[in-house]
C-alpha atoms as a PDB file:
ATOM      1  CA  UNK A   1       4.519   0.785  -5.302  1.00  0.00           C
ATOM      2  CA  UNK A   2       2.325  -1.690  -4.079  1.00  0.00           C
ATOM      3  CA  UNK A   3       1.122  -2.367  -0.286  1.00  0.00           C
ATOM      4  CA  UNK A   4      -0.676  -5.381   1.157  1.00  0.00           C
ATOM      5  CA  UNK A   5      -1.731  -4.724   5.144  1.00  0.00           C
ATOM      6  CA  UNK A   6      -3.485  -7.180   6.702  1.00  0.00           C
ATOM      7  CA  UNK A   7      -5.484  -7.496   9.630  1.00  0.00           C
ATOM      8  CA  UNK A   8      -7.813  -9.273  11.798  1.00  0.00           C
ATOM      9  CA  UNK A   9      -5.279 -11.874  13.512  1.00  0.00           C
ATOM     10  CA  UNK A  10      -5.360 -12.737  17.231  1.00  0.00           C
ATOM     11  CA  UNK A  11      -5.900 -15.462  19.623  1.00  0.00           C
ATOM     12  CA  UNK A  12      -9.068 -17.447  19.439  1.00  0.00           C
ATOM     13  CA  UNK A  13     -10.153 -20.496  21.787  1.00  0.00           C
ATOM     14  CA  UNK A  14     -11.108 -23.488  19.676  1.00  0.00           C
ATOM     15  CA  UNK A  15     -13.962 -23.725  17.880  1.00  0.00           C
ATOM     16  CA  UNK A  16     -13.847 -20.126  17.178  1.00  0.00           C
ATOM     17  CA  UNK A  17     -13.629 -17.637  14.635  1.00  0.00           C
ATOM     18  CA  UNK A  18     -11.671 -14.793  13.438  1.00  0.00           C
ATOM     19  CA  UNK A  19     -11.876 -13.070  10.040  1.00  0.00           C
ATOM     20  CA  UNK A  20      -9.153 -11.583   8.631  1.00  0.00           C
ATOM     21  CA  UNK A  21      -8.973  -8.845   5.891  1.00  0.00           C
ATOM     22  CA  UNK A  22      -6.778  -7.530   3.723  1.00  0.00           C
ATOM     23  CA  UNK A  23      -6.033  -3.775   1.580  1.00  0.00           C
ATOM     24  CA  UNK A  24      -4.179  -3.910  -1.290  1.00  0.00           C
ATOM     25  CA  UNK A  25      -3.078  -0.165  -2.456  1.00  0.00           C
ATOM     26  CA  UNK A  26      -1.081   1.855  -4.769  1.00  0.00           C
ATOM     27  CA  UNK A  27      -0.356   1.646  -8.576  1.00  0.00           C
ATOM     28  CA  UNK A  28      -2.651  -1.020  -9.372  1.00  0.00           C
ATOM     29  CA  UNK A  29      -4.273  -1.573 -12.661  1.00  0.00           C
ATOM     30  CA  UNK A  30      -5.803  -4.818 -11.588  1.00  0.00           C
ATOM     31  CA  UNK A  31      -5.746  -7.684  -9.399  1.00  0.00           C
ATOM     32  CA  UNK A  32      -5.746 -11.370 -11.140  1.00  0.00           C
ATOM     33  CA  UNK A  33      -5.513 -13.383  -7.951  1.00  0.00           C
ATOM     34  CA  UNK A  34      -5.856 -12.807  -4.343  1.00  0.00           C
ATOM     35  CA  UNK A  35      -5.283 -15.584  -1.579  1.00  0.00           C
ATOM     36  CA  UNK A  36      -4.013 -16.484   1.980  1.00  0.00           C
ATOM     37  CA  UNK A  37      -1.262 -18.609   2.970  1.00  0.00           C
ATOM     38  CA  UNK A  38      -0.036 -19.096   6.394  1.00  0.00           C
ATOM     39  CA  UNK A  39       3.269 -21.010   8.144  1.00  0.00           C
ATOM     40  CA  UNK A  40       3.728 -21.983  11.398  1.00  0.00           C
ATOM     41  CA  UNK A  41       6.653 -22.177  13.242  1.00  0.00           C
ATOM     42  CA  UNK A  42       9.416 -24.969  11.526  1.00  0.00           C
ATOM     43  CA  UNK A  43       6.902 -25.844   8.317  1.00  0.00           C
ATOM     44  CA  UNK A  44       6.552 -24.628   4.751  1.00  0.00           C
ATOM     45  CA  UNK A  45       4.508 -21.830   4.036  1.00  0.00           C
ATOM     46  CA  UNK A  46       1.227 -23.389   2.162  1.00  0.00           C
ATOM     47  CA  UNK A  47      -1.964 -22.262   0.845  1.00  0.00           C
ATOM     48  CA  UNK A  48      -5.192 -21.791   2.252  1.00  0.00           C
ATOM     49  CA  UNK A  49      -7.608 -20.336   0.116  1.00  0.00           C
ATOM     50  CA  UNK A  50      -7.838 -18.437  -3.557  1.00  0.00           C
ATOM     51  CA  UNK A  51      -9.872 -16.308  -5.559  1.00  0.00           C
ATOM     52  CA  UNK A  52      -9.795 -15.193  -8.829  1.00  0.00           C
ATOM     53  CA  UNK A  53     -11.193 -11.864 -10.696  1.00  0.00           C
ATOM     54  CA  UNK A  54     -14.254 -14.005 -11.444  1.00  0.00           C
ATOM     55  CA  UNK A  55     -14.935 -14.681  -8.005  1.00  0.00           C
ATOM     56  CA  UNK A  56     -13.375 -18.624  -8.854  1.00  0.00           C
ATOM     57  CA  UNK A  57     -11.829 -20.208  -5.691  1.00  0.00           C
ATOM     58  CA  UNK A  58     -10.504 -22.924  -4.048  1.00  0.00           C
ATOM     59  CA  UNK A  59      -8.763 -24.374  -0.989  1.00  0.00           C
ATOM     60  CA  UNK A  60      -6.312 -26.407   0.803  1.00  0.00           C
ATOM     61  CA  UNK A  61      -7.243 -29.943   2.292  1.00  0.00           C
ATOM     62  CA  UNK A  62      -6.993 -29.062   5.528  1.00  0.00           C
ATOM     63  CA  UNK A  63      -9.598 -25.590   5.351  1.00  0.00           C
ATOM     64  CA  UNK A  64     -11.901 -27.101   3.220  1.00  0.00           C
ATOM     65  CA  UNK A  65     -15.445 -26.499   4.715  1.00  0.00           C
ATOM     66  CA  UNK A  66     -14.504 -24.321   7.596  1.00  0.00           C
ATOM     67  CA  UNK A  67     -12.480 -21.506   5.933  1.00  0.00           C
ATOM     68  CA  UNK A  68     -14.196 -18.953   3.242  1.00  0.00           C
ATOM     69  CA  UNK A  69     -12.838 -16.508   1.086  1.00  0.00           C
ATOM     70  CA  UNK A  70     -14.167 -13.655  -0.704  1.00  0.00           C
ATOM     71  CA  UNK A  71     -13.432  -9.994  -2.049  1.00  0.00           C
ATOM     72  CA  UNK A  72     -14.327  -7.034  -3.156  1.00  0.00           C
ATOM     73  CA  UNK A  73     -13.151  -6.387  -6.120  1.00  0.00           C
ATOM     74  CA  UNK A  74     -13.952  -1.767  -5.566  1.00  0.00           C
ATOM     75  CA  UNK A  75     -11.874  -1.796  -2.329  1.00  0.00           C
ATOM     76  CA  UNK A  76      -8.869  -4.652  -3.233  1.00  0.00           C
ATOM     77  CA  UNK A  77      -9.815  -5.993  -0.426  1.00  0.00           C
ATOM     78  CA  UNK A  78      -9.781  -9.778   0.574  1.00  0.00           C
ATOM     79  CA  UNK A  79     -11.247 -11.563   3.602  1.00  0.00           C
ATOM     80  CA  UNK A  80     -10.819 -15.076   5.141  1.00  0.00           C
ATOM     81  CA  UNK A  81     -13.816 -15.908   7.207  1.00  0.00           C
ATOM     82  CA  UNK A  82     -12.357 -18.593   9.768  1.00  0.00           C
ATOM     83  CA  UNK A  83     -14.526 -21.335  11.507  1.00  0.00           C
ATOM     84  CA  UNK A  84     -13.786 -24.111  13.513  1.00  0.00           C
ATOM     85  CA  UNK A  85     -10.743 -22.885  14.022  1.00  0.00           C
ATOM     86  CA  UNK A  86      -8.125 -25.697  15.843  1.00  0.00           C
ATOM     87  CA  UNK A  87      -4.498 -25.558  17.351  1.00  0.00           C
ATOM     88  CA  UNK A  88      -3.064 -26.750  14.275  1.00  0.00           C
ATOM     89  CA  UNK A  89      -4.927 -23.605  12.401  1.00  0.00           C
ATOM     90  CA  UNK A  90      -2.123 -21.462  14.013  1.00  0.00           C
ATOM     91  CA  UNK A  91       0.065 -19.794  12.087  1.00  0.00           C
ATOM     92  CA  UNK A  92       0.709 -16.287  10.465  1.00  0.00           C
ATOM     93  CA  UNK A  93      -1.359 -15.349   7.592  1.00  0.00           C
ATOM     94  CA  UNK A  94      -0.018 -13.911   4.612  1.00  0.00           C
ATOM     95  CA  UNK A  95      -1.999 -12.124   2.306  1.00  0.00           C
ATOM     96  CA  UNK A  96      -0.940 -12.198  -1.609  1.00  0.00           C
ATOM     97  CA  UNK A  97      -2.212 -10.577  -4.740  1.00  0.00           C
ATOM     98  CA  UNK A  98      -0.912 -10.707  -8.421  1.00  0.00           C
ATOM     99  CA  UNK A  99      -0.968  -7.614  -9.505  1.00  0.00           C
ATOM    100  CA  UNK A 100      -1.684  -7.124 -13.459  1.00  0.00           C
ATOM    101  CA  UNK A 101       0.349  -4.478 -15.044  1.00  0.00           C
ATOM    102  CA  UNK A 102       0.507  -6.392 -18.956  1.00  0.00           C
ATOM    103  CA  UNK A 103       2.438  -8.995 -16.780  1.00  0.00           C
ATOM    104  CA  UNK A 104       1.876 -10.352 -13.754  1.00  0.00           C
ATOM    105  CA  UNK A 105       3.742  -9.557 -10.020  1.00  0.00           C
ATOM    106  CA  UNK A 106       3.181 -11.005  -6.694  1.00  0.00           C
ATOM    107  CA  UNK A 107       2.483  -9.183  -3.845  1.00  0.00           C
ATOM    108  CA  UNK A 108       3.409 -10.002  -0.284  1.00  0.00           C
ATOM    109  CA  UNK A 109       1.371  -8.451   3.175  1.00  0.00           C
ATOM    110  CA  UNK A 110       3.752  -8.244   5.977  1.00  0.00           C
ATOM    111  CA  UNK A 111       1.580 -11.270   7.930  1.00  0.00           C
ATOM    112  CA  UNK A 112      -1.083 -11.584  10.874  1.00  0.00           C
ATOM    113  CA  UNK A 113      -0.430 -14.093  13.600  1.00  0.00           C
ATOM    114  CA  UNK A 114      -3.308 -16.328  14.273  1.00  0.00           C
ATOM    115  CA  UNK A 115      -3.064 -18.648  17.433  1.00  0.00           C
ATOM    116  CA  UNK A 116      -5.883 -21.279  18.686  1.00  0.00           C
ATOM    117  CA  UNK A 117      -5.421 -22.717  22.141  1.00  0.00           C
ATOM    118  CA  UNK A 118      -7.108 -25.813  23.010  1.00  0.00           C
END
């Protein structure tokens, strides 16, 4: 079994930061992809950032330039470094990984609320 928990959410003014961080555990042989998506209330959950094995990413439209991902690779552990956050950056944040086991499974974190007041 596989667990995702995420954390680092919370309410920022905006123009602020927030990092958020993520533990992937159990039977895991490896992890292909890890990323963040987020939905806010009455949209469609999208992405926000990526990033392969390799250390390969890349990013929605609307984070491009402000938001950074990274991870390390020893703890299964990803991060999304925030900046600039706005109202519209509000959301919750899910945290995803495909886990490699000969074929490939998708992970879900339980989600972090974000929220940016103007």
């Amino acid at each position: 079994q596989v667990q995702l928990v995420e954390s680092g959410g919370g309410l920022v003014q905006a123009g602020g930061s927030l990092r958020l961080s993520c533990v992937v555990s159990g039977s895991i042989i490896s992890i292909s992809r890890m990323g963040w998506y987020r939905q806010a209330p009455g949209k469609q959950r999208e992405v926000v950032a990526a990033i392969t094995s390799g250390g390969s990413t890349n990013y929605g439209d609307s984070v491009q330039g402000r938001f950074a991902i990274s991870r390390d690779n020893a703890k299964n552990t990803v991060y999304l470094e925030m900046n600039s956050l706005q109202p519209e950056d509000t959301a919750v944040y899910y945290c995803n990984a495909r886990v490699v086991y000969g074929r490939q499974i998708d992970y879900w974190g339980q989600g972090t609320q974000v929220t940016v007041s103007s």
